[in-house]
Protein backbone atom coordinates (compact mmCIF):
# COMPACT_ATOMS: atom_id res chain seq x y z
CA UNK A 1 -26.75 109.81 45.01
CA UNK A 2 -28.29 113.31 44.33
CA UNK A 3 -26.83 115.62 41.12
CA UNK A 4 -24.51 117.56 43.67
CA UNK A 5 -22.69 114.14 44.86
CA UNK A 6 -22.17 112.74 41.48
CA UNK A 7 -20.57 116.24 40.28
CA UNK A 8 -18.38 116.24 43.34
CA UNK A 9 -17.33 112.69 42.25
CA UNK A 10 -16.53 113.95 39.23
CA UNK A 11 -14.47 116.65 40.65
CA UNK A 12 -12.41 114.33 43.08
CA UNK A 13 -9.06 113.47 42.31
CA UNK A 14 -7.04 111.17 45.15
CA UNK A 15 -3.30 111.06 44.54
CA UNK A 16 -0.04 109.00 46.13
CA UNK A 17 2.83 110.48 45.80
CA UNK A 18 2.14 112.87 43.34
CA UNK A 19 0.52 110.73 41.25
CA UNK A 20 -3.48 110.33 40.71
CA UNK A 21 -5.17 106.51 41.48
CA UNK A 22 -7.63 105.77 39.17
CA UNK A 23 -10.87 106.63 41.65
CA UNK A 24 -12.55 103.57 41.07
CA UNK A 25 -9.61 101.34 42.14
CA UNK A 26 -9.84 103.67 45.94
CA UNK A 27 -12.18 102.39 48.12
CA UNK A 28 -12.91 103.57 51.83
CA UNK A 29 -13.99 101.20 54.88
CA UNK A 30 -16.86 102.25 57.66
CA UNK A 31 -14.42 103.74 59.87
CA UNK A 32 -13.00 106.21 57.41
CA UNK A 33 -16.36 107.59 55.90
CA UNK A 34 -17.26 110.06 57.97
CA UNK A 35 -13.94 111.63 57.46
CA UNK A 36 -13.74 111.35 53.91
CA UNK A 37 -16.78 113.27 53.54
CA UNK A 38 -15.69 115.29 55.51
CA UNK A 39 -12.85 116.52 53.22
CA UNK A 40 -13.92 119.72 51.50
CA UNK A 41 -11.19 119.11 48.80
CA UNK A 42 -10.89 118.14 45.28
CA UNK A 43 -8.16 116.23 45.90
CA UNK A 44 -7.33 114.22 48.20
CA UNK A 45 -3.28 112.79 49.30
CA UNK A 46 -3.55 108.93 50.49
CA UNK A 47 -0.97 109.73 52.24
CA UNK A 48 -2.78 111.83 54.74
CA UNK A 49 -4.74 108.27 55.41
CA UNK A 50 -3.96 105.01 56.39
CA UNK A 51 -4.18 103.07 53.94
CA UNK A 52 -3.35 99.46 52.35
CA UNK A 53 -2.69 97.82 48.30
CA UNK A 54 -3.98 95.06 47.30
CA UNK A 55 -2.13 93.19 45.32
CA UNK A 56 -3.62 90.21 44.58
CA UNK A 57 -6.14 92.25 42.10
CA UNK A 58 -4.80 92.76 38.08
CA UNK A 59 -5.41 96.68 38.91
CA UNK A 60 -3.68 97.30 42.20
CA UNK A 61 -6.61 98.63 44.60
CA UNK A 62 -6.10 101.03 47.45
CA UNK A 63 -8.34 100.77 50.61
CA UNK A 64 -8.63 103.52 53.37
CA UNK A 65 -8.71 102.44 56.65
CA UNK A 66 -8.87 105.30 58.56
CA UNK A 67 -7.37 109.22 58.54
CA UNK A 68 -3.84 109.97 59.91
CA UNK A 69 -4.27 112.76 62.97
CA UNK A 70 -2.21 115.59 61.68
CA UNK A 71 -0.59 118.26 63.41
């Protein structure tokens, strides 16, 4: 990852429900990629996505499936 990527890692914040995931415990599939790098914002409301929790984990971890058409 170049110097630009990293800082807008570093920038990104992805909240549910008003609250912000920890950004390491979010993780996005193949199909929902694209779009997520698409997103020119800093943060970024799961529930704009589809989305699942895993539960089985001792840090509940969010994975994005795929973005919700809006409109």
């Amino acid at each position: 990852m170049n110097k630009d990527g990293s800082k807008a890692l570093s920038l990104l914040k992805v909240t549910l429900n008003g609250e912000e995931l920890t950004l390491s415990n979010v993780f996005v599939t193949g199909d929902a990629i694209a779009f997520w790098q698409a997103e020119k914002q800093t943060v970024i409301d799961l529930a704009s996505w589809y989305w699942y929790k895993d539960l089985e984990s001792k840090e509940p971890l969010y994975i994005v499936t795929e973005r919700k058409i809006l409109g």
